[in-house]
Each structure stands twice: as structure tokens, then as C-alpha cells.
Protein backbone atom coordinates (compact mmCIF):
# COMPACT_ATOMS: atom_id res chain seq x y z
CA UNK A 1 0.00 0.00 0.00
CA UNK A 2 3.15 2.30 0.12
CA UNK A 3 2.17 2.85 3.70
CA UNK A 4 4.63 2.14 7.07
CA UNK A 5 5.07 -2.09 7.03
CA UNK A 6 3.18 -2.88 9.47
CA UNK A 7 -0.61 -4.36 10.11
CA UNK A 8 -3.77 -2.64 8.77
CA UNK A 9 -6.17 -1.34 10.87
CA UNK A 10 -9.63 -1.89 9.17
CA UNK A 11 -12.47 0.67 10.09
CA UNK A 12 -15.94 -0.84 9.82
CA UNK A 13 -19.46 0.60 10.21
CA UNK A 14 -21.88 -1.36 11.99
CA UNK A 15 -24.47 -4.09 10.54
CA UNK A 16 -27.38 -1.67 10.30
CA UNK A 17 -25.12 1.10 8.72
CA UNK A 18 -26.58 1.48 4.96
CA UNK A 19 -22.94 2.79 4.08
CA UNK A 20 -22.02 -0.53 5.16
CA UNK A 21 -24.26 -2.63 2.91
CA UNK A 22 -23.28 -0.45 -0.20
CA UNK A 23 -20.06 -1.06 0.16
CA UNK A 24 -20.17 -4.86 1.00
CA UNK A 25 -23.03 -5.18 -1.95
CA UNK A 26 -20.76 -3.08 -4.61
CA UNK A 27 -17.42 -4.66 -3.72
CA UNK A 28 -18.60 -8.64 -3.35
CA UNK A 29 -22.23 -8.28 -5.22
CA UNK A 30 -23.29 -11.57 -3.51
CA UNK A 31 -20.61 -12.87 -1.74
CA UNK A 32 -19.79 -10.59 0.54
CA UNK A 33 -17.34 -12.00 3.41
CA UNK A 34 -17.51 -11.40 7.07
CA UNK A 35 -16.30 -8.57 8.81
CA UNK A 36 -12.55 -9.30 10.86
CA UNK A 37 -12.99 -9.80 14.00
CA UNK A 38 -10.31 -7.66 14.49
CA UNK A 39 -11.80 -4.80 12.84
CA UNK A 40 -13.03 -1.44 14.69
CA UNK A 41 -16.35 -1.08 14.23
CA UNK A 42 -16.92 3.20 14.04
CA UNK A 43 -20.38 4.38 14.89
CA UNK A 44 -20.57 6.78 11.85
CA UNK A 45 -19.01 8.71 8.75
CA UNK A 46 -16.95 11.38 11.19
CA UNK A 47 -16.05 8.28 13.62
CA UNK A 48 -14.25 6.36 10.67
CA UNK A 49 -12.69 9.66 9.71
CA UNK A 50 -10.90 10.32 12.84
CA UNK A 51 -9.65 7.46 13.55
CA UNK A 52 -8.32 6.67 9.61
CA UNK A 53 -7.00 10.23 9.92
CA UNK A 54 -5.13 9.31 13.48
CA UNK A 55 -3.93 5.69 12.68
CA UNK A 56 -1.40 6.00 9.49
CA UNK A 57 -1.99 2.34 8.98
CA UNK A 58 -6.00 2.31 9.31
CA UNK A 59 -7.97 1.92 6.04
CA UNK A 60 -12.02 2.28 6.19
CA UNK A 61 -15.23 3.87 3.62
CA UNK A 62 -17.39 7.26 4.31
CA UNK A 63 -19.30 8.95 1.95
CA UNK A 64 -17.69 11.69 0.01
CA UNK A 65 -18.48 14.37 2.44
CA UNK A 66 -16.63 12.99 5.10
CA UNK A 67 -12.91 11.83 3.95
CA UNK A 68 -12.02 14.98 6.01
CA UNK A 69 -8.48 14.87 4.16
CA UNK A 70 -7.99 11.26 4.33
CA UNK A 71 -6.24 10.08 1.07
CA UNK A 72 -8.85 8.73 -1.23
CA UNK A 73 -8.00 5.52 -3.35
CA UNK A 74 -8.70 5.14 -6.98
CA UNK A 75 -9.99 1.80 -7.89
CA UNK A 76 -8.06 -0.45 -10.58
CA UNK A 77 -10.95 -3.14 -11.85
CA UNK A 78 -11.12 -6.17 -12.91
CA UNK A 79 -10.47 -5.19 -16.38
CA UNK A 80 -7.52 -2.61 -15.55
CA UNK A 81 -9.69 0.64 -15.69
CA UNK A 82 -9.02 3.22 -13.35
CA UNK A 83 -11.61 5.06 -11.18
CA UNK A 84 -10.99 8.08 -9.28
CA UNK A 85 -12.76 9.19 -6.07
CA UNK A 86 -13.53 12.60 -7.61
CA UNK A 87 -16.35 14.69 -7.99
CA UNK A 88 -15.88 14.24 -12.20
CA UNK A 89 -16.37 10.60 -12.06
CA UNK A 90 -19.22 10.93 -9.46
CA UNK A 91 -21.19 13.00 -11.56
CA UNK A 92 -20.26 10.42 -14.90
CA UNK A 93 -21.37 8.20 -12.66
CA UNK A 94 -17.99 6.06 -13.67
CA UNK A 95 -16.95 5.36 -9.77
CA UNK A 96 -17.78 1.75 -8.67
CA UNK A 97 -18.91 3.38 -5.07
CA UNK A 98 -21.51 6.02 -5.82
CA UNK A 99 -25.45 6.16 -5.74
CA UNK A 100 -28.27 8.64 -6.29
CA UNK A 101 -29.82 10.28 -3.36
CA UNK A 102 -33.71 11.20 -4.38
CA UNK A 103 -36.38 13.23 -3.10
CA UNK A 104 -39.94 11.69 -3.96
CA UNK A 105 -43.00 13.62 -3.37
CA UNK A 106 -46.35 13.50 -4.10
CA UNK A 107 -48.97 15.24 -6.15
CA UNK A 108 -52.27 14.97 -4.16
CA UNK A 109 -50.49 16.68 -1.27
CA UNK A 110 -47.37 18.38 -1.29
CA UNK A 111 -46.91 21.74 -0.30
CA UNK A 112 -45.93 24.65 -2.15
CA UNK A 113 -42.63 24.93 -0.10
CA UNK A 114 -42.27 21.03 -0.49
CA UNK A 115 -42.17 21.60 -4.20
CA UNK A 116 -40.19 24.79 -4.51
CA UNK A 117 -37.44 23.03 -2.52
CA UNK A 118 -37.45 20.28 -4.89
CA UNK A 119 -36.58 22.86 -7.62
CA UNK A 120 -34.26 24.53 -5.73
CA UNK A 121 -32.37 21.35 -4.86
CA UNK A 122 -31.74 20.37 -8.58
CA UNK A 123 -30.90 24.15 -9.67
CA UNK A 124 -28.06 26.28 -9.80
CA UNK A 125 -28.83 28.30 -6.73
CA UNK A 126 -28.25 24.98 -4.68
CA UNK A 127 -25.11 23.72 -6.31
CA UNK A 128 -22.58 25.59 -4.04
CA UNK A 129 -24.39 24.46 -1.26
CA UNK A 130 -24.49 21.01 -2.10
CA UNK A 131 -20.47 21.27 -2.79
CA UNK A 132 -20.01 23.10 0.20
CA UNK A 133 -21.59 20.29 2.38
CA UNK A 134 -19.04 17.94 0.33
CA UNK A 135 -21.72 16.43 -1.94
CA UNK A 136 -21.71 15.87 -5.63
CA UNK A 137 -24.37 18.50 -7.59
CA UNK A 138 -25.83 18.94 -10.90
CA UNK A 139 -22.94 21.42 -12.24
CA UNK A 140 -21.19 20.68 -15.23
CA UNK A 141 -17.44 20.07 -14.96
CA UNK A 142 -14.55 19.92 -17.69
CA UNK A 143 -11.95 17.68 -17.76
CA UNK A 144 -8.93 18.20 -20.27
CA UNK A 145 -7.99 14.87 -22.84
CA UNK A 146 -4.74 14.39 -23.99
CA UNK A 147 -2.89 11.35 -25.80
CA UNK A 148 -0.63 10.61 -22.63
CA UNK A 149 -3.48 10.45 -20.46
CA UNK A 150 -5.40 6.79 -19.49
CA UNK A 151 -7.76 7.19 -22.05
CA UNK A 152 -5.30 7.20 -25.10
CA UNK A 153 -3.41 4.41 -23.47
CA UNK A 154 -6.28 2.20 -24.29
CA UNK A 155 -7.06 3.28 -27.19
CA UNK A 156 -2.80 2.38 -28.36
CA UNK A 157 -3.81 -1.09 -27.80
CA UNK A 158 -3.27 -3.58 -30.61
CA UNK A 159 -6.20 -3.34 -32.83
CA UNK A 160 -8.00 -6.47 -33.91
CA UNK A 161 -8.77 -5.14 -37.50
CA UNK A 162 -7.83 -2.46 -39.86
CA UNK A 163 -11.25 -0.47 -38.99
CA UNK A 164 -10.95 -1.05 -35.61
CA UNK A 165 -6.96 0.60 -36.09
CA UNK A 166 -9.04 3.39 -38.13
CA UNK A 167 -11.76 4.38 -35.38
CA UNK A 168 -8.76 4.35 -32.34
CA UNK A 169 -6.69 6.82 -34.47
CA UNK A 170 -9.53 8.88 -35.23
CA UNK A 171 -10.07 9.10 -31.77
CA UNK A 172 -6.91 9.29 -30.47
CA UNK A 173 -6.50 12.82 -33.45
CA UNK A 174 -9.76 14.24 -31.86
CA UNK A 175 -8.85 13.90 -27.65
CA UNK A 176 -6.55 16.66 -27.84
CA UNK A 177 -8.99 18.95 -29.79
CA UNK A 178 -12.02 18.27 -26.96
CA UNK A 179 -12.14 18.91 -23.23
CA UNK A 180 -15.01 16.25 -22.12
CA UNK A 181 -17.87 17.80 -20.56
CA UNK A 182 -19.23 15.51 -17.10
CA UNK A 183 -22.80 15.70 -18.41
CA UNK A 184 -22.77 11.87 -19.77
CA UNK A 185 -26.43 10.45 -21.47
CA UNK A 186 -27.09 7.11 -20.20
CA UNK A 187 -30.46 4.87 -21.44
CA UNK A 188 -33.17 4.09 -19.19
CA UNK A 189 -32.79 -0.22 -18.27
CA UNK A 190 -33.52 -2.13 -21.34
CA UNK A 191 -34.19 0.35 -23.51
CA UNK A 192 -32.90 3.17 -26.07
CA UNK A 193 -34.90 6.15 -23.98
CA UNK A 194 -33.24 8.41 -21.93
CA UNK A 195 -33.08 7.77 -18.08
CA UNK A 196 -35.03 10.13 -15.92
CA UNK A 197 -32.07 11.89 -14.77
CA UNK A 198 -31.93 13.13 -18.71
CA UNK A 199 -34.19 15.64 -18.24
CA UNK A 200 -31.97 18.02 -15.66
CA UNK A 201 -29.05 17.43 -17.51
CA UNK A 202 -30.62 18.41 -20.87
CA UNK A 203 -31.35 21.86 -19.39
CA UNK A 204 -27.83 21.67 -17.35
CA UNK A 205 -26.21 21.56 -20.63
CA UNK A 206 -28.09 24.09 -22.52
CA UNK A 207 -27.49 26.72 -19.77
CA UNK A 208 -23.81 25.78 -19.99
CA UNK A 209 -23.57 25.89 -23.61
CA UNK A 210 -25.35 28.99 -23.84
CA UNK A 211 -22.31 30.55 -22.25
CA UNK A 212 -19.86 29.34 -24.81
CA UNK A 213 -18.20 31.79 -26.81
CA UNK A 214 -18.73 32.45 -30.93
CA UNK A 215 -18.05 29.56 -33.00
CA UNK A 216 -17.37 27.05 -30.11
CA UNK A 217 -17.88 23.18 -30.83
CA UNK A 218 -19.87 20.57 -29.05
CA UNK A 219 -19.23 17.34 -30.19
CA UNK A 220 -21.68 13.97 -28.63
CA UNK A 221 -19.57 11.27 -29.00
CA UNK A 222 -21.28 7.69 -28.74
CA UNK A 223 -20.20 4.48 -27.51
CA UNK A 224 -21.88 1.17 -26.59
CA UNK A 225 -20.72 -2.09 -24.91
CA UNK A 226 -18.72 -4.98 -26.41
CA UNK A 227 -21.68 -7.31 -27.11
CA UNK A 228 -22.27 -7.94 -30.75
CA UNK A 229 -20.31 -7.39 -33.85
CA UNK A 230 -18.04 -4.18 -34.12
CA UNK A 231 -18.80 -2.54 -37.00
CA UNK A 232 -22.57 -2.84 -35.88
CA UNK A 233 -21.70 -1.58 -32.67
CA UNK A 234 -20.05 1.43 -34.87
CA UNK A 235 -22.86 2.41 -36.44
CA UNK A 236 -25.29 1.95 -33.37
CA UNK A 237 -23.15 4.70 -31.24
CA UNK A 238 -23.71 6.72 -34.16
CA UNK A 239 -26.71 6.63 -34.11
CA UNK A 240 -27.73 7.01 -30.38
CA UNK A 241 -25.15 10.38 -30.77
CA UNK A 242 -27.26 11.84 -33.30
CA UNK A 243 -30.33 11.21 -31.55
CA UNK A 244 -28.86 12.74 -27.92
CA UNK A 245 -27.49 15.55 -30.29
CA UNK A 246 -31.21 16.21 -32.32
CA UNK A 247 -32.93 15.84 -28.45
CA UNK A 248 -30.95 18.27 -26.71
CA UNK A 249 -31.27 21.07 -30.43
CA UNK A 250 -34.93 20.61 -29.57
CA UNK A 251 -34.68 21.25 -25.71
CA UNK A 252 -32.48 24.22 -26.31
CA UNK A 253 -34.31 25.75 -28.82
CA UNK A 254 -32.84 29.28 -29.63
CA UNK A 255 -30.25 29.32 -26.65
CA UNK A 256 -27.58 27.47 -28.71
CA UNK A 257 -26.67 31.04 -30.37
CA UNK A 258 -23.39 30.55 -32.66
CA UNK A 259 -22.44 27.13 -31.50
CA UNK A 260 -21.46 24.12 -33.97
CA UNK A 261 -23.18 21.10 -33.21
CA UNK A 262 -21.85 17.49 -34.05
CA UNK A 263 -21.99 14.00 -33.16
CA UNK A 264 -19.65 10.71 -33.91
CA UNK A 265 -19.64 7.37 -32.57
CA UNK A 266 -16.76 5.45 -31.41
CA UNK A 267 -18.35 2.17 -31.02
CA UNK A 268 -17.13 -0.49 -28.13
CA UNK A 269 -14.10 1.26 -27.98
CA UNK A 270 -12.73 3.48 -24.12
CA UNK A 271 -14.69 1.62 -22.07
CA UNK A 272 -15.76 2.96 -18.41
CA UNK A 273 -16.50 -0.31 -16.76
CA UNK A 274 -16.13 -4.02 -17.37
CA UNK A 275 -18.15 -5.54 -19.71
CA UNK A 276 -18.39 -8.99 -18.12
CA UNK A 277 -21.75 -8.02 -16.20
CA UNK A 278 -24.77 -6.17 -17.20
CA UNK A 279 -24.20 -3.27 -14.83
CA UNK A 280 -20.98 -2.66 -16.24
CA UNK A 281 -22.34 -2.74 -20.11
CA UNK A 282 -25.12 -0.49 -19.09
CA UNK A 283 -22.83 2.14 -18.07
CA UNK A 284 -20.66 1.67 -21.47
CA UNK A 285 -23.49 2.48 -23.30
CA UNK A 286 -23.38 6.21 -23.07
CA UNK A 287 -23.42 9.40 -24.96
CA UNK A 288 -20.60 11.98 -23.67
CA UNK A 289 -20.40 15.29 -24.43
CA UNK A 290 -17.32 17.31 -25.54
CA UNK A 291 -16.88 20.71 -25.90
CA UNK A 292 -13.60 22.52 -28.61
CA UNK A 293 -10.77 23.35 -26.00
CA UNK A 294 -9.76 26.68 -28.24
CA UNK A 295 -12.77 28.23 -26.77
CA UNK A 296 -14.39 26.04 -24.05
């Protein structure tokens, strides 16, 4: 671990925690193993924290708002992909250990205030104080791509065939050109529609690119999972792009101003998780968003 050589101290949360049961159910799906009985057993997020930040050797799981500068650790899968603990892959929704938190209400009773703080909660006014509180919110963030980075080390893989050689260096010429945008499209189970969460990030986007100077471009750039044949697959995360791309035109209506609009599709190729399970394929089928770095 790179740590002092000596025993690890694992930090625990007790039975009933539902921190506890994420973790054990995300790690081990269902075969999770029993807790050491040597492990410390911490009452709650802040109990783990202190005692992980007071024992050098002590290793334990809070929620994101707790780590209280405890050194995060990115996840290496199955598969070799790497997943960072950061607020970018939380809101790709590309870290193993995340979930949704909802608010539900209903419509034969619920309040005026009940409803406007629904609103508020998914809206810009809330998002620094969602961040503040060490939470993940609905803002958009950039990250920069670049052919030394993780991404184009997968993609300088040997190819199996000449057009899957093509599609990797096509990609591999457009990274530099494209910061990626964290608004990511994913498909509601079992289907081609758009999952609920769609909607917010639809009007997330168009506020953001309204923003963008003259002449910017946004690129959505499709990709699917590994099942099937590849040239098919090709053409499918075309296709899903251009429908994303002709969606979010008709949600932004005239708020787009000056900005170039385009959409490609890069098949089975950068995966985000393993493939080998149907959770993992569901999140490879995804539309991203990228946005020209000369003017993002």
C-alpha cells in the first residue's frame, strides 16, 4: 500500500449502517465475506474519519463528504480501468462506489414549499451548497484529454482489425482537440430512452452551452458495450449520438446562439466499466459530451 510495514487497521461501520451494505453489496455483489474480527467497528461517517486520519496504517469507507483529508484511493478493476474518487467521475457516474440520493414527493399533497425546494435542490442556486456540504451537484465540470493520459493508453492497444486501427486513431487525433464535458447520457434499463435523470441534464447543458463563446464546438460522441459485432456496434453509437445531439437542439431551442453542433460514434471502444456483467455494459453504453478546447 506504500504505507509504514506494518498491520492494517480496518475501520468498519456497523451491521445496520446502509454505508455498510453499499459497500459490502458493490465490492462482493453476492458474496460478501464477514467482517474481521479484528476490525473497529466506528459508529458513523466522522467516527471512521478520525480514527483513519489518526492511525497512518488504518484503512475504512465514508461517503464523500466525510474523507475529512484522508487520502482517497482510486480503484483499478477487474479489467484494468481506473476510477478516481472525484467529484468528475461521481457526476459520470464512472466510480464503482456512488449512488443517487432522491427526493420523492407526491402530487395529491405536497406543499408549495415542499415543491419549490425540490426545484431549488436540482438548480443552480443549490449547487454551491451542495459542494459546500461535500456532496456531488448537478454542475457541469470539464476535464482536459490528452494522448498521454489513461484514455489514449487504451485506445494504443493492438487493434484487432484495420477499422478497428481506423476508429482508435480517429479518436486518439480528436482527444486533444475536446475537453469532455461531465454531463454523460445514459439509457433508461432495457431500452434506447433516456433515463429520468436526462431531463436536468438536458437543461444543465443548454445553460452551460449557452455561455460558450462564438463559433465554439460541441461534439456527442457515442459508444456502446462490447456485445455484438463491431462494425454494428459502430454504427449503433452513431446513431444514439445523433439522436442525444437532435434531443438536446430541440430542448435548447434558440439558446444554442453561434455554437457548432456534431456527433460521432466510437463504437465499443474506451470503455468505463467491465463488460463482463450487465451493470458494467449499461454504463458503457453512453453518450458523452465534448466541448472545442480553443474556446471552451
Amino acid at each position: 500500500m506504500g504505507g509504514i510495514d506494518q498491520p492494517i487497521t480496518v475501520v468498519a461501520r456497523q451491521p445496520e449502517s446502509i454505508t455498510r451494505e453499499l459497500f459490502q453489496s458493490t465490492l462482493f455483489t453476492d458474496h460478501s465475506p464477514a467482517i474481521p474480527v479484528d476490525a473497529a467497528i466506528a459508529a458513523n461517517n466522522n467516527a471512521v474519519a478520525e480514527q483513519v486520519n489518526t492511525d497512518p496504517s488504518a484503512i475504512g469507507y465514508v461517503s464523500h463528504a466525510f474523507t475529512r483529508g484522508a487520502a482517497p484511493i482510486t480503484l483499478i478493476n477487474d479489467c484494468g480501468l481506473v476510477s478516481r474518487p472525484d467529484a468528475f467521475s461521481a457526476k459520470t457516474e464512472e466510480y464503482l462506489f456512488q449512488r443517487h440520493l432522491h427526493m420523492y414527493t407526491r402530487s395529491d399533497n405536497t406543499s408549495e414549499i415542499a415543491s419549490d425546494f425540490v426545484r431549488y435542490a436540482a438548480s443552480h442556486q443549490a449547487d454551491q451548497t451542495i459542494a459546500k456540504a461535500g456532496f456531488v451537484d448537478f454542475g457541469i465540470a470539464t476535464k482536459i484529454q490528452t494522448r498521454d493520459g489513461f484514455r489514449a493508453h487504451q485506445l494504443k492497444s493492438p487493434s484487432k482489425d484495420p477499422f478497428e486501427g481506423v476508429l482508435k486513431h480517429d479518436m486518439l487525433t480528436q482527444l486533444p482537440n475536446y475537453e469532455r464535458l461531465s454531463t454523460t447520457f445514459r439509457f433508461a434499463h432495457g431500452t434506447t430512452d433516456l433515463d429520468a435523470r436526462a431531463a436536468i441534464d438536458m437543461t444543465r447543458l443548454a445553460d452551460y452551452v449557452s455561455d460558450l463563446p462564438y463559433g465554439t464546438r460541441v461534439m456527442f460522441a457515442g459508444f456502446t458495450d462490447d456485445s455484438g459485432d463491431f462494425v454494428e456496434n459502430h454504427s449503433l453509437s452513431n446513431a444514439w449520438a445523433k439522436d442525444v445531439l437532435a434531443a438536446f437542439a430541440a430542448h435548447a431551442g434558440g439558446e444554442l446562439g453561434a455554437i457548432e453542433l456534431s456527433h460521432t460514434g466510437f463504437g465499443e471502444l474506451a470503455p468505463t466499466a467491465c463488460n463482463t456483467t450487465e451493470q458494467g455494459r449499461a454504463l458503457n453504453r453512453r453518450v458523452e459530451v465534448w466541448v472545442s478546447r480553443a474556446t471552451s
